[in-house]
N, C-alpha and C. Protein backbone atom coordinates (compact mmCIF):
# COMPACT_ATOMS: atom_id res chain seq x y z
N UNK A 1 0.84 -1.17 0.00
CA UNK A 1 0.00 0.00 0.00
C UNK A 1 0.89 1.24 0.00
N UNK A 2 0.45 2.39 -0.97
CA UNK A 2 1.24 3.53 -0.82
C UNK A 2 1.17 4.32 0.50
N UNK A 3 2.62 4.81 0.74
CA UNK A 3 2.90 5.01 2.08
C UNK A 3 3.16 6.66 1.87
N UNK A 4 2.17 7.85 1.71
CA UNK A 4 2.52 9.58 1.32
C UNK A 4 2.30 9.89 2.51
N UNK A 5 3.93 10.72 2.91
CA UNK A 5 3.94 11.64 4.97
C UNK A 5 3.34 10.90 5.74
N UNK A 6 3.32 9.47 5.84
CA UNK A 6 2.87 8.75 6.74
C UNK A 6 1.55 8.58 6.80
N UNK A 7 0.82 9.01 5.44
CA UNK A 7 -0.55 8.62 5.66
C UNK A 7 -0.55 7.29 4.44
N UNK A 8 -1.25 6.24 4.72
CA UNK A 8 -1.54 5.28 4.23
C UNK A 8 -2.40 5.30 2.91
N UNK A 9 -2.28 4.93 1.89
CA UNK A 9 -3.25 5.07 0.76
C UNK A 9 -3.45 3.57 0.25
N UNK A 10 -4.78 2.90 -0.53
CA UNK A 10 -4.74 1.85 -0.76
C UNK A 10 -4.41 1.88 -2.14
N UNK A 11 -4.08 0.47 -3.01
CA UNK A 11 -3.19 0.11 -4.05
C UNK A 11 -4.22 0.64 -5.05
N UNK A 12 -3.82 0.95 -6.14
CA UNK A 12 -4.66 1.51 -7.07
C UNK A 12 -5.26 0.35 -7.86
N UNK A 13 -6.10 -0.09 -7.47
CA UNK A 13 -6.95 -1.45 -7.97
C UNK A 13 -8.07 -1.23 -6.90
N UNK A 14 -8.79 -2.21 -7.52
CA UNK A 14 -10.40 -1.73 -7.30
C UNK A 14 -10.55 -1.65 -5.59
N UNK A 15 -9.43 -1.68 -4.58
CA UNK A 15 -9.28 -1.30 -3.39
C UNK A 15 -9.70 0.08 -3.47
N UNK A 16 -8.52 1.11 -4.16
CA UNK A 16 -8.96 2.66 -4.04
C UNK A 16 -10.36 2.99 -4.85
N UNK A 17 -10.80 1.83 -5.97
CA UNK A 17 -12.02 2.61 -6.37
C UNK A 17 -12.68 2.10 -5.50
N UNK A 18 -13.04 1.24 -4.55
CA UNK A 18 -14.19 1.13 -3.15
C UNK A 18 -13.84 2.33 -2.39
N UNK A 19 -12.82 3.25 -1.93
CA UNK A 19 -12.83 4.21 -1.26
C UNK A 19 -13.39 5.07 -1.25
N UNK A 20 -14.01 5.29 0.00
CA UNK A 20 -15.51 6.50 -0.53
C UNK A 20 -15.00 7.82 -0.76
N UNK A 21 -13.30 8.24 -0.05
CA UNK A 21 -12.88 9.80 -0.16
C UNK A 21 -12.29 10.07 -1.65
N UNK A 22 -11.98 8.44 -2.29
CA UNK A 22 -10.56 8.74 -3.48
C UNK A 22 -11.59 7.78 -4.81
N UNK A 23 -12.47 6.93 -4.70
CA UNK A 23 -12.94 5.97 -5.36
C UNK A 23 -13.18 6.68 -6.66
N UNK A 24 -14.09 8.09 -6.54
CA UNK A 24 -14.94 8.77 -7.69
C UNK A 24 -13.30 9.47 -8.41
N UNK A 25 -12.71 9.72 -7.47
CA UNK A 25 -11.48 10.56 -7.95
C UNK A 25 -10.86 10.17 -8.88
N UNK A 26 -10.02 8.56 -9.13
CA UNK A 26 -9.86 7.56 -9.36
C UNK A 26 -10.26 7.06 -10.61
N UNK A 27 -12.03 7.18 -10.57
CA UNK A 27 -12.37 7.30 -12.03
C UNK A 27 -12.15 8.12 -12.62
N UNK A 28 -12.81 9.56 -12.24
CA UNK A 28 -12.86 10.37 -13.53
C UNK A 28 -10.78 10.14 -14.37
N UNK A 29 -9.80 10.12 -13.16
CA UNK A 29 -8.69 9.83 -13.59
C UNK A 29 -8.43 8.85 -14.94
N UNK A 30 -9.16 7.84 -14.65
CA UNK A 30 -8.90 6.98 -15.27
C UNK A 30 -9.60 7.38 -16.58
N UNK A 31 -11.09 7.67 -16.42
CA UNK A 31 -11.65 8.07 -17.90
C UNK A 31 -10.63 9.06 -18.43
N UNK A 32 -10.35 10.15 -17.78
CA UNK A 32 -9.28 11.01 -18.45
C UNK A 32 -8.11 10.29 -18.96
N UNK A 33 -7.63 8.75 -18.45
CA UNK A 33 -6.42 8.58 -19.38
C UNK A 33 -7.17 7.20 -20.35
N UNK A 34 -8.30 7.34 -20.48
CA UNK A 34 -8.92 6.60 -21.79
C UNK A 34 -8.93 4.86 -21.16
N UNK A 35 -9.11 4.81 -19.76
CA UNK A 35 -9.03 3.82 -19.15
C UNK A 35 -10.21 3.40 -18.56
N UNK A 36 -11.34 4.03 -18.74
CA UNK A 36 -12.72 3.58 -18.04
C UNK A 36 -13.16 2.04 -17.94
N UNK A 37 -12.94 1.57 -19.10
CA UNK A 37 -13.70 0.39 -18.95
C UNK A 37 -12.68 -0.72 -18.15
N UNK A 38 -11.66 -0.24 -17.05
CA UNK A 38 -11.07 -1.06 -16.38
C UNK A 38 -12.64 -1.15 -15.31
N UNK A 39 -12.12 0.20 -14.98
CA UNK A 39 -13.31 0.26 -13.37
C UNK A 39 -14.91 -0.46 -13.69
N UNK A 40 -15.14 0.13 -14.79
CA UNK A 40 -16.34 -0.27 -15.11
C UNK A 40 -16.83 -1.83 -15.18
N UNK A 41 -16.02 -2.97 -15.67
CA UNK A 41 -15.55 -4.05 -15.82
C UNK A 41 -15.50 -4.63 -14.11
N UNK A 42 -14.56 -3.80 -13.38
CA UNK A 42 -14.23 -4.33 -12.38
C UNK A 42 -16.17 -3.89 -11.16
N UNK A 43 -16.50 -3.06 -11.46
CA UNK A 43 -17.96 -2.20 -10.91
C UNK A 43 -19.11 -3.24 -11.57
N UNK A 44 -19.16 -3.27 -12.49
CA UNK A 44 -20.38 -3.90 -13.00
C UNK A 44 -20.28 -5.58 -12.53
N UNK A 45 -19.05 -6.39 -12.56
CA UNK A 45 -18.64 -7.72 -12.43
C UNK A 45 -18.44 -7.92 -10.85
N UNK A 46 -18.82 -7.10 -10.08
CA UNK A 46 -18.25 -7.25 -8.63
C UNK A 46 -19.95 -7.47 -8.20
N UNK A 47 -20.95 -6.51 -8.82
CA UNK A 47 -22.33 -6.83 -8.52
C UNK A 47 -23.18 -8.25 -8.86
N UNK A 48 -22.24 -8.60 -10.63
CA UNK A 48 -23.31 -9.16 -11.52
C UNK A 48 -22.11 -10.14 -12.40
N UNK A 49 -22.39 -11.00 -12.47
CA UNK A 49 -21.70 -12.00 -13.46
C UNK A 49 -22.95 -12.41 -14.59
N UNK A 50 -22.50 -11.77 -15.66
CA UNK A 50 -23.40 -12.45 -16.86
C UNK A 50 -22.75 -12.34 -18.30
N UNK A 51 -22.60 -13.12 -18.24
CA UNK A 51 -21.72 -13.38 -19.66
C UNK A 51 -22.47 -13.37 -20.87
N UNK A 52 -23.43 -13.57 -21.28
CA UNK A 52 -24.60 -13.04 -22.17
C UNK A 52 -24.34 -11.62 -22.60
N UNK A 53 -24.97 -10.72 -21.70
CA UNK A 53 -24.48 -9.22 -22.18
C UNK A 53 -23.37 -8.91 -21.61
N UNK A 54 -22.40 -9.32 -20.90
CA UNK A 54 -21.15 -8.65 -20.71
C UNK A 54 -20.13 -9.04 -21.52
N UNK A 55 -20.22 -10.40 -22.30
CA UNK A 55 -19.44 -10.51 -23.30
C UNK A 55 -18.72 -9.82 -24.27
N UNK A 56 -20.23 -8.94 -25.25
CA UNK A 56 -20.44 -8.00 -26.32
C UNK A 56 -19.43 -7.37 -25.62
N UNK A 57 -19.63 -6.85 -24.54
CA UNK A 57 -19.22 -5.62 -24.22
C UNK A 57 -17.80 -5.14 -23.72
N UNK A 58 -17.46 -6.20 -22.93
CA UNK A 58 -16.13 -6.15 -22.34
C UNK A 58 -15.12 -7.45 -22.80
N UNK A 59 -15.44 -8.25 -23.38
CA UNK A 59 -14.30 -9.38 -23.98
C UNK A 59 -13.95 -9.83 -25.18
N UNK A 60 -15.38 -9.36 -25.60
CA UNK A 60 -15.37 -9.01 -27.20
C UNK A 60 -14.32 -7.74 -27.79
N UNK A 61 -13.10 -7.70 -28.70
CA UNK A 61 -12.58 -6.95 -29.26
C UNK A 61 -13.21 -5.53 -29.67
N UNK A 62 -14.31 -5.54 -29.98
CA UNK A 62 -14.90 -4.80 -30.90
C UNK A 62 -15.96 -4.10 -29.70
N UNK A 63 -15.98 -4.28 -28.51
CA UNK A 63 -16.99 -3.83 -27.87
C UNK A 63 -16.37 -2.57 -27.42
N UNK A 64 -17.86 -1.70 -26.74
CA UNK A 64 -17.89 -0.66 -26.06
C UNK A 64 -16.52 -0.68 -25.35
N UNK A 65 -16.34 -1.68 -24.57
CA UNK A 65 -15.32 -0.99 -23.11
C UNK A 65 -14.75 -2.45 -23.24
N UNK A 66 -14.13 -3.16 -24.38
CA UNK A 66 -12.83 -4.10 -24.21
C UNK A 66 -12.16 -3.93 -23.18
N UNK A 67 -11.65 -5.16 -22.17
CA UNK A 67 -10.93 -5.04 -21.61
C UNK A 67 -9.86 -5.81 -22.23
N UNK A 68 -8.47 -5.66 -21.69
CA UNK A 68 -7.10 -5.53 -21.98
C UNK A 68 -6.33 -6.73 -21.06
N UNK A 69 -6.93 -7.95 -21.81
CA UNK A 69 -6.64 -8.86 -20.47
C UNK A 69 -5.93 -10.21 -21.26
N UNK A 70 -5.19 -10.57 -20.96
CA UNK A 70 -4.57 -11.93 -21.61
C UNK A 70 -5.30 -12.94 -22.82
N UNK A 71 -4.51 -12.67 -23.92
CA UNK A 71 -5.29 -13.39 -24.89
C UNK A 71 -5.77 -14.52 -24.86
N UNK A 72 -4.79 -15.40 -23.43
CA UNK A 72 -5.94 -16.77 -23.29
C UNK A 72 -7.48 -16.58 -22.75
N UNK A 73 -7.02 -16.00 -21.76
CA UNK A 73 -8.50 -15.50 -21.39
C UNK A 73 -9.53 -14.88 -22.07
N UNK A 74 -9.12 -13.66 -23.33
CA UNK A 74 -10.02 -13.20 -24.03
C UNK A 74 -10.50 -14.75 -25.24
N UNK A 75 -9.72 -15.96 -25.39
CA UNK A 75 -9.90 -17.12 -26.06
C UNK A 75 -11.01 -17.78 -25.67
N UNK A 76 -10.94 -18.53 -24.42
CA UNK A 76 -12.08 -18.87 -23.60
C UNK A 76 -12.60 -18.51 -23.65
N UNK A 77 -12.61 -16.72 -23.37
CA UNK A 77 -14.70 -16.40 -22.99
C UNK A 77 -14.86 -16.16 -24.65
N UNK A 78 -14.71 -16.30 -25.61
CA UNK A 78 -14.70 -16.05 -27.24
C UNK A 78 -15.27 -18.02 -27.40
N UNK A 79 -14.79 -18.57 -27.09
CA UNK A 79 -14.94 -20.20 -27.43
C UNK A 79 -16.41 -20.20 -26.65
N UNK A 80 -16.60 -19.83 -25.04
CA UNK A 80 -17.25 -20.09 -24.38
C UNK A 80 -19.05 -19.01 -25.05
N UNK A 81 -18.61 -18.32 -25.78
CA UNK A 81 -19.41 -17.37 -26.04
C UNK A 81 -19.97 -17.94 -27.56
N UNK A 82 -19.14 -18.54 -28.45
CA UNK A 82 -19.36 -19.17 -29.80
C UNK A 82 -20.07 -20.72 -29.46
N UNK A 83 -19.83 -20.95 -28.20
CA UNK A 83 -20.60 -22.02 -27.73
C UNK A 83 -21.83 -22.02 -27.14
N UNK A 84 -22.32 -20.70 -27.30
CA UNK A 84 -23.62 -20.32 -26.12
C UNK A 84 -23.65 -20.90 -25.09
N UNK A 85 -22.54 -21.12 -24.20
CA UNK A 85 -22.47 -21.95 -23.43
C UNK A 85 -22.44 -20.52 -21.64
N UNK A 86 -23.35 -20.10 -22.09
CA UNK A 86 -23.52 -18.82 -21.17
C UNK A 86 -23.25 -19.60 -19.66
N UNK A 87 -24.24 -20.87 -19.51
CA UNK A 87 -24.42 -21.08 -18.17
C UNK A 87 -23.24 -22.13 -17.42
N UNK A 88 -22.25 -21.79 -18.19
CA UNK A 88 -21.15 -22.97 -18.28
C UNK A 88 -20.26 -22.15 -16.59
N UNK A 89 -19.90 -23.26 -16.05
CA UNK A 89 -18.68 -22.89 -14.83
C UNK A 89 -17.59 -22.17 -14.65
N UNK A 90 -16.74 -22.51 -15.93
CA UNK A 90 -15.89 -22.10 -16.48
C UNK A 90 -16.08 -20.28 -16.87
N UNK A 91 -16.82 -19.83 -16.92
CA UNK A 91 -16.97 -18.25 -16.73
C UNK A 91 -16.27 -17.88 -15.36
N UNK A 92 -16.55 -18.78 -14.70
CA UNK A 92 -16.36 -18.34 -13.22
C UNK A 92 -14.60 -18.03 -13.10
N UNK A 93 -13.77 -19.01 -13.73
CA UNK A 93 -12.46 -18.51 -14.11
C UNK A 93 -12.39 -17.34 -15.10
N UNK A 94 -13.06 -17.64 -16.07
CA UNK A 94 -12.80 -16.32 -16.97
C UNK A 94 -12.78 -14.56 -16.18
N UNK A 95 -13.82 -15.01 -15.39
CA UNK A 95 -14.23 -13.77 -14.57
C UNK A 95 -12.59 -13.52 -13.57
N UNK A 96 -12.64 -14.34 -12.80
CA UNK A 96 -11.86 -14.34 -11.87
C UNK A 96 -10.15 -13.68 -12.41
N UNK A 97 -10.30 -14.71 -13.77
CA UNK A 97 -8.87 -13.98 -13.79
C UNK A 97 -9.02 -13.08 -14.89
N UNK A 98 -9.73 -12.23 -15.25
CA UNK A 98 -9.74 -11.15 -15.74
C UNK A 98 -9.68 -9.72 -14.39
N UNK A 99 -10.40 -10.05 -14.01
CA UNK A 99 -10.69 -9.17 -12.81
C UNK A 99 -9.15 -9.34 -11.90
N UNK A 100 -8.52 -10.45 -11.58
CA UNK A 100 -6.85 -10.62 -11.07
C UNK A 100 -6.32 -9.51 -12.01
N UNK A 101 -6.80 -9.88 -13.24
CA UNK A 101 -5.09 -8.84 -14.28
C UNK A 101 -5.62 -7.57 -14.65
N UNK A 102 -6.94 -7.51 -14.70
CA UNK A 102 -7.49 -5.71 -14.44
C UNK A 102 -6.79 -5.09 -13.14
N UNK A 103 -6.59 -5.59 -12.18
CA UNK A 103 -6.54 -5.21 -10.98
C UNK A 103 -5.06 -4.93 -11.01
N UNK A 104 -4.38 -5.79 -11.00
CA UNK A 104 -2.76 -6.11 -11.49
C UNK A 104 -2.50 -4.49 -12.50
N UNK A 105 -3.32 -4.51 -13.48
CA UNK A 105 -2.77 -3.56 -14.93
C UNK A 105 -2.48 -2.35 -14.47
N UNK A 106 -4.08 -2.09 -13.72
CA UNK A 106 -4.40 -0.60 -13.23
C UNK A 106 -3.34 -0.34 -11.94
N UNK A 107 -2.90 -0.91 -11.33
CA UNK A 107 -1.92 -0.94 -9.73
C UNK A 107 -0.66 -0.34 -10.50
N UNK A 108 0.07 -1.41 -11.70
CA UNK A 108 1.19 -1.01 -12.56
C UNK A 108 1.32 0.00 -13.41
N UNK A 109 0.48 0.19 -14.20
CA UNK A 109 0.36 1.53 -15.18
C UNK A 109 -0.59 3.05 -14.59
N UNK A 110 -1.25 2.71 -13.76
CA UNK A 110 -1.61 3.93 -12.68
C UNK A 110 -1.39 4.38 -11.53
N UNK A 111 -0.74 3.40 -10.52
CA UNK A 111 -0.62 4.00 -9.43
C UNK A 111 -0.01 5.28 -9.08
N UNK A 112 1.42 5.29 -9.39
CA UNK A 112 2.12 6.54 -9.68
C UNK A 112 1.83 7.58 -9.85
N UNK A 113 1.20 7.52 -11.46
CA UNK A 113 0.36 8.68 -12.06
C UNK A 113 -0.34 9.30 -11.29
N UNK A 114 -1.33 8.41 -10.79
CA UNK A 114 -2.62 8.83 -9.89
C UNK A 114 -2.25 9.59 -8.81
N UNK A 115 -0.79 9.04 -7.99
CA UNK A 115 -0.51 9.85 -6.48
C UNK A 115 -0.13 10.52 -6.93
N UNK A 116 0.59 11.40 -7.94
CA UNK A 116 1.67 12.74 -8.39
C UNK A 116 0.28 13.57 -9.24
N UNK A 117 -0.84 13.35 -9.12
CA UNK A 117 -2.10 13.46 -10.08
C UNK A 117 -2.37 15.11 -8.83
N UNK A 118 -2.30 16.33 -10.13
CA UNK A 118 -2.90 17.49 -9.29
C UNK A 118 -4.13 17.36 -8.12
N UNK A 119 -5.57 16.91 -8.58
CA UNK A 119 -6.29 16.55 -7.92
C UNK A 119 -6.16 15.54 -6.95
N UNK A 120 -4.73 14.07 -7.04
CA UNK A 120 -5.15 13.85 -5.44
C UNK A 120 -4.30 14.82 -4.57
N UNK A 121 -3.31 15.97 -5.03
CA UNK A 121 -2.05 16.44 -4.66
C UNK A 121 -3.26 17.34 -3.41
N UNK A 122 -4.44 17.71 -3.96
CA UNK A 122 -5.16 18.83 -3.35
C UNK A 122 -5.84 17.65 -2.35
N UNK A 123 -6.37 16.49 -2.34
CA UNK A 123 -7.03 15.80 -1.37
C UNK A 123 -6.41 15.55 -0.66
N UNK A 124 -4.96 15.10 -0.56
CA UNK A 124 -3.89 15.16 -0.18
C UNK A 124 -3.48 15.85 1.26
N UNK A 125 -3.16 17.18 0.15
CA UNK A 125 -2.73 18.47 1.47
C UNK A 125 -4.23 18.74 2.63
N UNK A 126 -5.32 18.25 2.28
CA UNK A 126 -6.57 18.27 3.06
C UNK A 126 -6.03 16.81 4.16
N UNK A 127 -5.83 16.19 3.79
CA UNK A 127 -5.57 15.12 4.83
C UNK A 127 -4.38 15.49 5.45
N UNK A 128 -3.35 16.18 5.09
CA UNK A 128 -2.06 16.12 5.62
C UNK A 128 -2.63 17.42 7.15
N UNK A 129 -3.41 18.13 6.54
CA UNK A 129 -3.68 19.04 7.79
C UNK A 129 -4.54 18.43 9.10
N UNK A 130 -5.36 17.31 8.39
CA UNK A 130 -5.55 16.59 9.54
C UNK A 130 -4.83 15.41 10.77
N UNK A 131 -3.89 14.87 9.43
CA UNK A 131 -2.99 14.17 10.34
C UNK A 131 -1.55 14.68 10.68
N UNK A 132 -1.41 15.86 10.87
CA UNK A 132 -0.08 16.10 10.83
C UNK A 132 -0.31 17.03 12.68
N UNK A 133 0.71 16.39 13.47
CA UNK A 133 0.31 17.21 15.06
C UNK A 133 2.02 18.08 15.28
N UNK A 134 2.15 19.36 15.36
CA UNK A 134 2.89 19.87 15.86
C UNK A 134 3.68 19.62 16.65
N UNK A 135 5.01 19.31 16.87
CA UNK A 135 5.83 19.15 17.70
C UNK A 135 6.11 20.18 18.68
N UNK A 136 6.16 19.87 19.72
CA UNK A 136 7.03 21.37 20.69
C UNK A 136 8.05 21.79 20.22
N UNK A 137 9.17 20.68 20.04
CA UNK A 137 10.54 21.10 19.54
C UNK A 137 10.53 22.01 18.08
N UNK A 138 9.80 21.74 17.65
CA UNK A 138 9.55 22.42 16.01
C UNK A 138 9.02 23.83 16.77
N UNK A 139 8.00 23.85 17.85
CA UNK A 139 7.63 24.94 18.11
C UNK A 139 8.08 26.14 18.60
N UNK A 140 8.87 25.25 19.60
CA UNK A 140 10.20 25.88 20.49
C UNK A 140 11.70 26.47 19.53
N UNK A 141 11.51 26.06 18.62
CA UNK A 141 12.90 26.13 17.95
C UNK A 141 12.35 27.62 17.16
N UNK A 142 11.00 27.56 16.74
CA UNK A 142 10.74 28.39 15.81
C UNK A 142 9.98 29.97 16.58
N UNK A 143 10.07 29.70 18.19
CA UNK A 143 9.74 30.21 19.18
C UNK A 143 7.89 30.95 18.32
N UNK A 144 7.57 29.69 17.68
CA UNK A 144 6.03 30.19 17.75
C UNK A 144 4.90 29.43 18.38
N UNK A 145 3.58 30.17 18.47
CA UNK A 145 2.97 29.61 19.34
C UNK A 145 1.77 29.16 18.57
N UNK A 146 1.65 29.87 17.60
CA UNK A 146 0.53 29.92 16.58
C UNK A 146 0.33 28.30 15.89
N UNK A 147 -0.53 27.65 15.86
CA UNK A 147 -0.32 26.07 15.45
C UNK A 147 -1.04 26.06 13.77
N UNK A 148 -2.21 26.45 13.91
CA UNK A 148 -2.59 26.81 12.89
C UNK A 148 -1.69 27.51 11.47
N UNK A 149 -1.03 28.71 11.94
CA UNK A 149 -0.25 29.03 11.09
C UNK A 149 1.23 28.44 10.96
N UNK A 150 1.23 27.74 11.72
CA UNK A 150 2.86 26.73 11.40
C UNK A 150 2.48 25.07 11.01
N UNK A 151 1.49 24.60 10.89
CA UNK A 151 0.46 23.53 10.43
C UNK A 151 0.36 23.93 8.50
N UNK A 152 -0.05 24.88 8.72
CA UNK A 152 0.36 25.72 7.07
C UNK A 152 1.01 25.34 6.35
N UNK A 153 2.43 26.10 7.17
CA UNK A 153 3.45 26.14 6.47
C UNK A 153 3.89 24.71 6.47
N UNK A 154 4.36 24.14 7.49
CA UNK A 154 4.57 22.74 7.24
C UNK A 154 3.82 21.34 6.31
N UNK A 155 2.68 22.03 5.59
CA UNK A 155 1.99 21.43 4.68
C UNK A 155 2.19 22.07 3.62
N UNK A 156 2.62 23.59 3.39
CA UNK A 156 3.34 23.86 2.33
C UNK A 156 4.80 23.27 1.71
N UNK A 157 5.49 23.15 2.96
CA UNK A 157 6.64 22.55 2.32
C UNK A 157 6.68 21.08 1.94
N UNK A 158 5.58 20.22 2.79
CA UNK A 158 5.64 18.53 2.57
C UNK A 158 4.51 18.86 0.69
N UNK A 159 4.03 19.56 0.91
CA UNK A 159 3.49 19.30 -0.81
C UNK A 159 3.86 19.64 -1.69
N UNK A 160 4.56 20.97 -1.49
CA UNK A 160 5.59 21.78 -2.87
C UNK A 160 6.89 23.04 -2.55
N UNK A 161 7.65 22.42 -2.80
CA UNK A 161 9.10 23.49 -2.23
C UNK A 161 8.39 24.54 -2.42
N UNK A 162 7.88 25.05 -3.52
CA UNK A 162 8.13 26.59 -3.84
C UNK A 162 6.96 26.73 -2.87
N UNK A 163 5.89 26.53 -2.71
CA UNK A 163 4.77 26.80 -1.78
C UNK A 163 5.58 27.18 -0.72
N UNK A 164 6.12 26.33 0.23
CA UNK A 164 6.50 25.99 1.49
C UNK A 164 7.83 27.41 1.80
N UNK A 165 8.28 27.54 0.42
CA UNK A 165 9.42 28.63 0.33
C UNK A 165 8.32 29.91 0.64
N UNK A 166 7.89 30.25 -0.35
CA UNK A 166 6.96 31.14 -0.29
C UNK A 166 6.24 31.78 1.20
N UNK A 167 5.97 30.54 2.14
CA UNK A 167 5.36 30.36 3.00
C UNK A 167 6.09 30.96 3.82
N UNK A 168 7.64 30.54 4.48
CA UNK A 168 8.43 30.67 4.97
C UNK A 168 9.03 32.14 4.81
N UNK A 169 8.77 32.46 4.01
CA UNK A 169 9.84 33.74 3.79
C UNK A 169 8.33 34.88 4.34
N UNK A 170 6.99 34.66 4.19
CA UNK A 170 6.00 35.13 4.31
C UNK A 170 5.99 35.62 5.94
N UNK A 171 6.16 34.12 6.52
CA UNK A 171 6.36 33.88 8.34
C UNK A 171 7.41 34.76 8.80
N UNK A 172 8.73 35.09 7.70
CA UNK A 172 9.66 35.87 8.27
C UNK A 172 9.38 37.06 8.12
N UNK A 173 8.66 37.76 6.80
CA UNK A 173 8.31 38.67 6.76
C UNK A 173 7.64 39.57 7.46
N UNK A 174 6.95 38.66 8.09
CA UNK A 174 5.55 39.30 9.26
C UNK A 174 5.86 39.18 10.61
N UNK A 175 7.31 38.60 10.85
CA UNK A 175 7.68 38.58 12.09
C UNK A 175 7.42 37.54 12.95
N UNK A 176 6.32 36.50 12.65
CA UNK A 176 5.79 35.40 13.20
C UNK A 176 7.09 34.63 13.87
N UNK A 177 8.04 34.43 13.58
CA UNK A 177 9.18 34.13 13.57
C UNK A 177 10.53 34.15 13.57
N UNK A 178 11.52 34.43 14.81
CA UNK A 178 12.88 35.23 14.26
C UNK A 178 13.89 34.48 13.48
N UNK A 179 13.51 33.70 12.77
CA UNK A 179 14.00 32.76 12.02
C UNK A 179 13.90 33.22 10.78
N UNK A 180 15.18 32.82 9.93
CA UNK A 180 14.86 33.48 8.12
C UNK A 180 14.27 32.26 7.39
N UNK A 181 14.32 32.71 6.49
CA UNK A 181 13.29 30.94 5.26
C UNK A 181 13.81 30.53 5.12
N UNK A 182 15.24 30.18 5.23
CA UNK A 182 16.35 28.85 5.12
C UNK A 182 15.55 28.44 6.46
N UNK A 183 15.99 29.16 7.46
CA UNK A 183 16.42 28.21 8.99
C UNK A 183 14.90 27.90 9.42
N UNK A 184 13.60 28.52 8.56
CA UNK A 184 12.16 27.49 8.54
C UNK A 184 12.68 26.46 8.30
N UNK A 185 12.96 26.11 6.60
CA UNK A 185 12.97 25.15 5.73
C UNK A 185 13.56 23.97 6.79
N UNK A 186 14.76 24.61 7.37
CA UNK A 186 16.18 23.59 7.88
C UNK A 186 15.55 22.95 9.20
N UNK A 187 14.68 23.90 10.09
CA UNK A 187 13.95 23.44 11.62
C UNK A 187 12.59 22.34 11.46
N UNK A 188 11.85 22.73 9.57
CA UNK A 188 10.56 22.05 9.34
C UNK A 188 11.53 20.56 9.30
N UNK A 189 12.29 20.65 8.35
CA UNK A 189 13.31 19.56 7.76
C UNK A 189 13.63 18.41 8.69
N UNK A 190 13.73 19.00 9.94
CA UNK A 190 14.33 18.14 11.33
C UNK A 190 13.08 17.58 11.38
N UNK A 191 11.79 17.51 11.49
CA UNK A 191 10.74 17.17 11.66
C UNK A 191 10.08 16.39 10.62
N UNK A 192 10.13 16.95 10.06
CA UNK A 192 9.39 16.27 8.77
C UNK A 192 10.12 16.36 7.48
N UNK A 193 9.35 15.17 6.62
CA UNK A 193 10.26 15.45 5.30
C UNK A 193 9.07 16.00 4.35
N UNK A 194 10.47 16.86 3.75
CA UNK A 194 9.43 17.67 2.46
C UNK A 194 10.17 17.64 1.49
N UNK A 195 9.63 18.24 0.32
CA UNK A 195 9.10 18.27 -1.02
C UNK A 195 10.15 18.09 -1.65
């Protein structure tokens, strides 16, 4: 499981699309990289197994939302489908390991993408303000008292140098701090890692 500032994220397979904060996120992602009919495949087949109309649609070459799944497997449900053999057992593998290497595809060719993805970067810095607790020593060093406004900055610098720069030189500017924006950067640094 991806491990971002110590907050836990699940694997990008149909784990994060069950997530109720990241699931919807996830898709539209995926429709944006011309990848829908993974989720959709994995959404519709998690409710309903029917090989009748899901065939056309997802194993068939030529359908709406092909999935992208091992040519033995697209063989079988093609044999199993030229056989009208809808009510046959053997779907039950077809299913199974299509849904294994959907799951597998999307983890390998999206995960990455998805965490460095602007939109989760912003769901992100929303969680980092909730799990992130002030140290004394960070507080003491930076002789401030203000948590809120040093909670900020320290979520500016864990999400984007220049933010966190920006931030820092802002805190010195206004006096919040007798510290310059290096010796923020260098006191946040002892504490936490950033950007």
């Amino acid at each position: 499981m991806p491990k971002i500032d110590n907050i836990t994220y699940p694997p990008a397979d149909e784990r994060l699309l069950k997530n109720k904060d990241l699931g919807f996120m996830y898709r539209v992602f995926l429709k944006k990289r011309a990848a829908d009919e993974n989720w959709m495949f994995l959404d519709t087949t998690a409710k309903k197994i029917d090989p009748r109309t899901q065939y056309p649609v997802y194993f068939d070459d030529k359908g709406k939302y092909a999935i992208n799944v091992d040519s033995k497997i697209k063989l079988k449900a093609k044999e199993l489908a030229e056989a009208e053999a809808w009510k046959s057992n053997e779907w039950k593998k077809v299913y199974a390991d299509s849904r294994k290497s959907i799951n597998k595809l999307m983890e390998v060719n999206f995960e990455a993408d998805f965490y460095k993805s602007p939109a989760f970067k912003e769901f992100h810095q929303k969680a980092l303000y909730k799990a992130i607790r002030i140290p004394k020593g960070l507080k003491d060093q930076m002789k401030m008292d203000d948590d809120s406004l040093l909670l900020e900055t320290v979520v500016m610098f864990m999400a984007d140098k220049k933010a966190g720069a920006k931030a820092a030189k802002n805190l010195s500017a206004r006096k919040k701090t007798p510290l310059s924006p290096d010796q923020i950067r260098k006191a946040i640094g002892k504490f936490f890692k950033l950007a």
